[in-house]
Each structure stands twice: as C-alpha cells, then as structure tokens.
C-alpha atoms as a PDB file:
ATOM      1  CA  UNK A   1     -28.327   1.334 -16.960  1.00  0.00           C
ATOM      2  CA  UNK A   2     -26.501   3.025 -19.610  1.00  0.00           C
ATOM      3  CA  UNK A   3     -23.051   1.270 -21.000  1.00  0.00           C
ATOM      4  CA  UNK A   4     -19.900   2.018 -18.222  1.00  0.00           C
ATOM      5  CA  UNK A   5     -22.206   2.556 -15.181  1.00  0.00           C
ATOM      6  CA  UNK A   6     -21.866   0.063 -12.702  1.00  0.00           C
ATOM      7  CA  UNK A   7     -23.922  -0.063  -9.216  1.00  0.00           C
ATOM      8  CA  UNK A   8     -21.020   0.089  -6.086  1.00  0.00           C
ATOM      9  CA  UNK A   9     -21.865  -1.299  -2.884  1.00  0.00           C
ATOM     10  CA  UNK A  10     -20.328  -0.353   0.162  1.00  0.00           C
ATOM     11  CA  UNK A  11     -19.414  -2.236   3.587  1.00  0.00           C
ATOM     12  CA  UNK A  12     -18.061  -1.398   6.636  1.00  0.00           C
ATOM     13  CA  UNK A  13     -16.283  -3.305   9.817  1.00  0.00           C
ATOM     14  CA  UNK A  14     -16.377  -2.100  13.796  1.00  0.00           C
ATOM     15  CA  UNK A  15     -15.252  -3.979  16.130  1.00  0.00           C
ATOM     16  CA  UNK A  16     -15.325  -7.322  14.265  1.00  0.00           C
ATOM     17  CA  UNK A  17     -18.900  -6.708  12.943  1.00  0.00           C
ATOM     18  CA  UNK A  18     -20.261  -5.929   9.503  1.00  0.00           C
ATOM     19  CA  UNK A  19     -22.636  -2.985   8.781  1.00  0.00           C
ATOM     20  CA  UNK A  20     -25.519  -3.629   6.119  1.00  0.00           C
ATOM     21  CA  UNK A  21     -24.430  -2.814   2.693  1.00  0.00           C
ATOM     22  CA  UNK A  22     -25.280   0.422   1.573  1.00  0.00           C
ATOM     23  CA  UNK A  23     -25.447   1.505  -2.173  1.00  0.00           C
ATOM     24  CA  UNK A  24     -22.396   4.117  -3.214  1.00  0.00           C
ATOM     25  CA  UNK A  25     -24.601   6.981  -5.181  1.00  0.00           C
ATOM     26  CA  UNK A  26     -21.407   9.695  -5.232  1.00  0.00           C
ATOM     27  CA  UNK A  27     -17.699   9.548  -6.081  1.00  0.00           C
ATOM     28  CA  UNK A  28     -15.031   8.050  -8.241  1.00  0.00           C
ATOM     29  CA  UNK A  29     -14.025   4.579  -9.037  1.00  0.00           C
ATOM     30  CA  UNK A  30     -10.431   4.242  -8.525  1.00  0.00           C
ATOM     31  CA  UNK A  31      -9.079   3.194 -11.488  1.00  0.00           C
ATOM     32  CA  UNK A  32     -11.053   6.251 -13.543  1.00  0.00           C
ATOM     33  CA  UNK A  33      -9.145   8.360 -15.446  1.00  0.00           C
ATOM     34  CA  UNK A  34     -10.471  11.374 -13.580  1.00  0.00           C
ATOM     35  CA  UNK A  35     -10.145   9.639 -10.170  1.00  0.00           C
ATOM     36  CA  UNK A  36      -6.074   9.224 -11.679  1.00  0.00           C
ATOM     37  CA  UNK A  37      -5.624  13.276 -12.418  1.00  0.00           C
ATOM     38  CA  UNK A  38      -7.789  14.420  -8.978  1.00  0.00           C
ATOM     39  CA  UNK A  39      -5.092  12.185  -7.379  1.00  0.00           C
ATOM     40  CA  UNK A  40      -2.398  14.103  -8.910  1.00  0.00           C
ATOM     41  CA  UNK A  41      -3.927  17.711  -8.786  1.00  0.00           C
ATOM     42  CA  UNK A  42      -4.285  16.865  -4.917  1.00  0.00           C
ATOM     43  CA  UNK A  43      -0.493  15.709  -4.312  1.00  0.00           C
ATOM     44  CA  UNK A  44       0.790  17.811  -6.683  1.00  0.00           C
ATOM     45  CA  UNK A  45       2.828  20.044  -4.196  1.00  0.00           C
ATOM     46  CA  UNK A  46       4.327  17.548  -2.610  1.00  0.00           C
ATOM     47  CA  UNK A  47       7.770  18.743  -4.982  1.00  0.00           C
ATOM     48  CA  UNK A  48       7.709  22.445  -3.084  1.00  0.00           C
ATOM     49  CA  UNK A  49       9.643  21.157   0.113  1.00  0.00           C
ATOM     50  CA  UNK A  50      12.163  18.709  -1.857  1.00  0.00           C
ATOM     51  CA  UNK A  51      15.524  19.011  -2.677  1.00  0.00           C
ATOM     52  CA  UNK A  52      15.573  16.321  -4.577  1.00  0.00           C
ATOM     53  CA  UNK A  53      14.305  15.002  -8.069  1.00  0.00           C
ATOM     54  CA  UNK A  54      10.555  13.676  -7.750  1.00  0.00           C
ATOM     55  CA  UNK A  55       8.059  11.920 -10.381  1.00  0.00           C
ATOM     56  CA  UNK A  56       4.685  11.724 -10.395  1.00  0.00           C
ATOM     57  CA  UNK A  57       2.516   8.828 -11.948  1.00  0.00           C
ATOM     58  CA  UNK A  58      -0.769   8.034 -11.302  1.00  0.00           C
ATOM     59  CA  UNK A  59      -0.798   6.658  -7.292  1.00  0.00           C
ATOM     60  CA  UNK A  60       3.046   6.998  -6.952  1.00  0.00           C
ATOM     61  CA  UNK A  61       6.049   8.829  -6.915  1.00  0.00           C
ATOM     62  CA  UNK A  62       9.335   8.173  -6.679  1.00  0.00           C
ATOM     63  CA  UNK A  63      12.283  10.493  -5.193  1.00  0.00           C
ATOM     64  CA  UNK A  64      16.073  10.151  -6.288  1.00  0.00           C
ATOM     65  CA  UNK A  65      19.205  11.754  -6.263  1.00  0.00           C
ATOM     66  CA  UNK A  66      22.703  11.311  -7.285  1.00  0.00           C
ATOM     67  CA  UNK A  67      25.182  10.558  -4.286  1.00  0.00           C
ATOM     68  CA  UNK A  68      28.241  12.146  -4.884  1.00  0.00           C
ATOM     69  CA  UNK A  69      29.110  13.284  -1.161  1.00  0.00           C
ATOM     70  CA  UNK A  70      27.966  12.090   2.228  1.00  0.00           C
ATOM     71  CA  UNK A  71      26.074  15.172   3.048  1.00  0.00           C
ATOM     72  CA  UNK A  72      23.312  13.983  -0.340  1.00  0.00           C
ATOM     73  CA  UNK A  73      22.857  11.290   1.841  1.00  0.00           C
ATOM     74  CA  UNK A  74      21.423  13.243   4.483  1.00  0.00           C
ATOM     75  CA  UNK A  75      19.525  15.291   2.317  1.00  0.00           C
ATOM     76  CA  UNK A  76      18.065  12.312   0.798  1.00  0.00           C
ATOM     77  CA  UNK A  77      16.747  11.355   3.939  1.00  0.00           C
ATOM     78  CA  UNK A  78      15.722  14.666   4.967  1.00  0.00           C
ATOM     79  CA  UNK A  79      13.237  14.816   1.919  1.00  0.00           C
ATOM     80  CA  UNK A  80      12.045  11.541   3.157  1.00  0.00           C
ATOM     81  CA  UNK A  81      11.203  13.117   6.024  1.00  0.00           C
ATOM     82  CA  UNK A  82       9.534  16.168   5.016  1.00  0.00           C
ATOM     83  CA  UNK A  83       7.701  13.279   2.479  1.00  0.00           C
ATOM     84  CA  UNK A  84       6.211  12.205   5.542  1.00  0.00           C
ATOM     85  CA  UNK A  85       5.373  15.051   6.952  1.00  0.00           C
ATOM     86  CA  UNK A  86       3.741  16.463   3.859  1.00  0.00           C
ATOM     87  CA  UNK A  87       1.612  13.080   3.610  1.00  0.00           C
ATOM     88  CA  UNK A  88       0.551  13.435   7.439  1.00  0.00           C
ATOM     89  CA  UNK A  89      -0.895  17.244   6.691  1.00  0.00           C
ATOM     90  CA  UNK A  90      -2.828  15.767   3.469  1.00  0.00           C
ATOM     91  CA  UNK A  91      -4.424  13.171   5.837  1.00  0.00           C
ATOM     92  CA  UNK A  92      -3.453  10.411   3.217  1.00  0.00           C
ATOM     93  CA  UNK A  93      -2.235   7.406   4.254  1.00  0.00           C
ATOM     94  CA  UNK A  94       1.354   6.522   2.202  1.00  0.00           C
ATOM     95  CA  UNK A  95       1.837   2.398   2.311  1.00  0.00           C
ATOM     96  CA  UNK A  96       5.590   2.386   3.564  1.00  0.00           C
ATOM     97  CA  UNK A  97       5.968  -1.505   3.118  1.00  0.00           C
ATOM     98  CA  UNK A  98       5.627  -1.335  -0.601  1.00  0.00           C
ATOM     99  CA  UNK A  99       8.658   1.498  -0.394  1.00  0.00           C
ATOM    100  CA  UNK A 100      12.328   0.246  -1.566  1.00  0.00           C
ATOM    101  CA  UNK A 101      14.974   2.323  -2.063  1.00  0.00           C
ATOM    102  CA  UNK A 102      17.387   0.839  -4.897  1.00  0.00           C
ATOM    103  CA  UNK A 103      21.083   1.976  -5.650  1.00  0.00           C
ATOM    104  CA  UNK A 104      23.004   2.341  -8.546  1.00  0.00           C
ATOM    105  CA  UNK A 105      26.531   2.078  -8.524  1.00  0.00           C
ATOM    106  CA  UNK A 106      29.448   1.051 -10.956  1.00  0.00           C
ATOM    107  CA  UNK A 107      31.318  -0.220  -7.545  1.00  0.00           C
ATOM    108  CA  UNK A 108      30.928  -4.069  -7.185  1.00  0.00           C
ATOM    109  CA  UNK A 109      30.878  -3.070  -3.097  1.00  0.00           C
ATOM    110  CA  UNK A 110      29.191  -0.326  -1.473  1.00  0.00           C
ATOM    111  CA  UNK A 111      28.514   1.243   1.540  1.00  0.00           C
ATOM    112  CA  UNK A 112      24.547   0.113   2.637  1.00  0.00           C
ATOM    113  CA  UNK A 113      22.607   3.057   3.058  1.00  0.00           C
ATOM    114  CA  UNK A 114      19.887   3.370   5.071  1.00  0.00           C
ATOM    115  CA  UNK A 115      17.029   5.262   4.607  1.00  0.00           C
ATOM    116  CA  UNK A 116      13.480   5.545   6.811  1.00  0.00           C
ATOM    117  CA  UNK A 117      10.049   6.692   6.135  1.00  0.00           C
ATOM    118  CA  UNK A 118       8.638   8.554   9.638  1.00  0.00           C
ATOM    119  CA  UNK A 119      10.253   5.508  11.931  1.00  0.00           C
ATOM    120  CA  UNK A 120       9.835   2.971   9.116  1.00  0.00           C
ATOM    121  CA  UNK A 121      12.905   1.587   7.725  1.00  0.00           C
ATOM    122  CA  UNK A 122      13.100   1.327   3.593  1.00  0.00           C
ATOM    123  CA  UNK A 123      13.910  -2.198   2.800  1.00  0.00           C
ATOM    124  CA  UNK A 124      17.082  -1.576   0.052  1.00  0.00           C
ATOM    125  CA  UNK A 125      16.116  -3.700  -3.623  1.00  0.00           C
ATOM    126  CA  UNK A 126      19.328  -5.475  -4.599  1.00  0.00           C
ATOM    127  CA  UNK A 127      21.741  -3.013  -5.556  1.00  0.00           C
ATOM    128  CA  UNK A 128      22.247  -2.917  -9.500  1.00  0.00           C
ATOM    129  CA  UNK A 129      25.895  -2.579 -11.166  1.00  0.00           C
ATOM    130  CA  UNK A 130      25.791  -0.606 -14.295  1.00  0.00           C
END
C-alpha cells in the first residue's frame, strides 16, 4: 500500500450483537483535511437564520452575543432554537452535553441565565470577571 493509505474496518451492533467486520472501501477519515472543509461546506448555512454572531471551526461553532437588554436574552435563545432546528433538517446529530454557555461580565454578581438546546438545558461554565 502506498504511504498514507490505511485499510478501515467497519463494525456494527443490533440488539446487543456484533455484525462481521466488513472492510470500508469508500469515504473520508475524519480527521482529513478534506473530511474538515466537506464538514464546513455542508453546515455552512447554518448563519442564514441567526441573529446573532456565529464561528465556524472545523466540527464546531460557537454563537454569542452581547447582552445589553433583556430582550438579547431572548433572542439568544431563540437562535438556539432555530440552531436546533436547522441541525434536525441536516439530519446531523449536535452532542448537547459537550455545550456550555459562558458569561462575561465586569459585575462580581449576575443574574444566571439560562439557556436550552431543543429541551436540553446548557450547563453555564463559571462565569469570568474581566
């Protein structure tokens, strides 16, 4: 085999029971470059329904935006939602237990702010002061 080519194997589960391992002839390793920017070409509309800010990278994105009034709250929330929506009609499955939301704030108190991913809440990170 020439130098980077690797032979992938491929197992399933049903019910408790293994299938026989079948030999992966097609498709991308995960950690490819290419694999990396089909990833991105694929979710890159997710922006088009957002209000607020999003990044890209790789597997991820992140969504933020400045609270200034109560009503950016809601709106933060509400591109959560359509977030979840958008990842429902792309059939991908989003991993809400490694979401966090994280707040900055130059207040040593805040008000806690809640957030949720379809029904899922958003464990908070510890708040930062800056």
């Amino acid at each position: 085999m020439g130098k980077g080519i690797s032979i992938r194997t491929f197992k399933d589960r049903l019910d408790g029971k293994l299938s026989e391992e079948i030999r992966v002839t097609s498709g991308l390793q995960q950690v490819s470059v290419l694999c990396s920017l089909l990833f991105l070409a694929h979710v890159n509309d997710i922006w088009r329904n957002l209000e607020s800010n999003i990044r890209l990278f790789v597997y991820d994105y992140i969504i933020y935006r400045k609270i200034t009034v109560s009503s950016d709250i809601d709106k933060s929330q509400t591109d959560l939602n359509r977030s979840a929506e958008w990842v429902l009609e792309n059939e991908l499955k989003e991993n809400p237990d490694k979401c966090k939301t994280v707040g900055f704030t130059k207040f040593r108190v805040k008000k806690r702010i809640k957030y949720y991913f379809g029904d899922q809440l958003i464990p908070e990170q510890e708040a930062v002061n800056v």
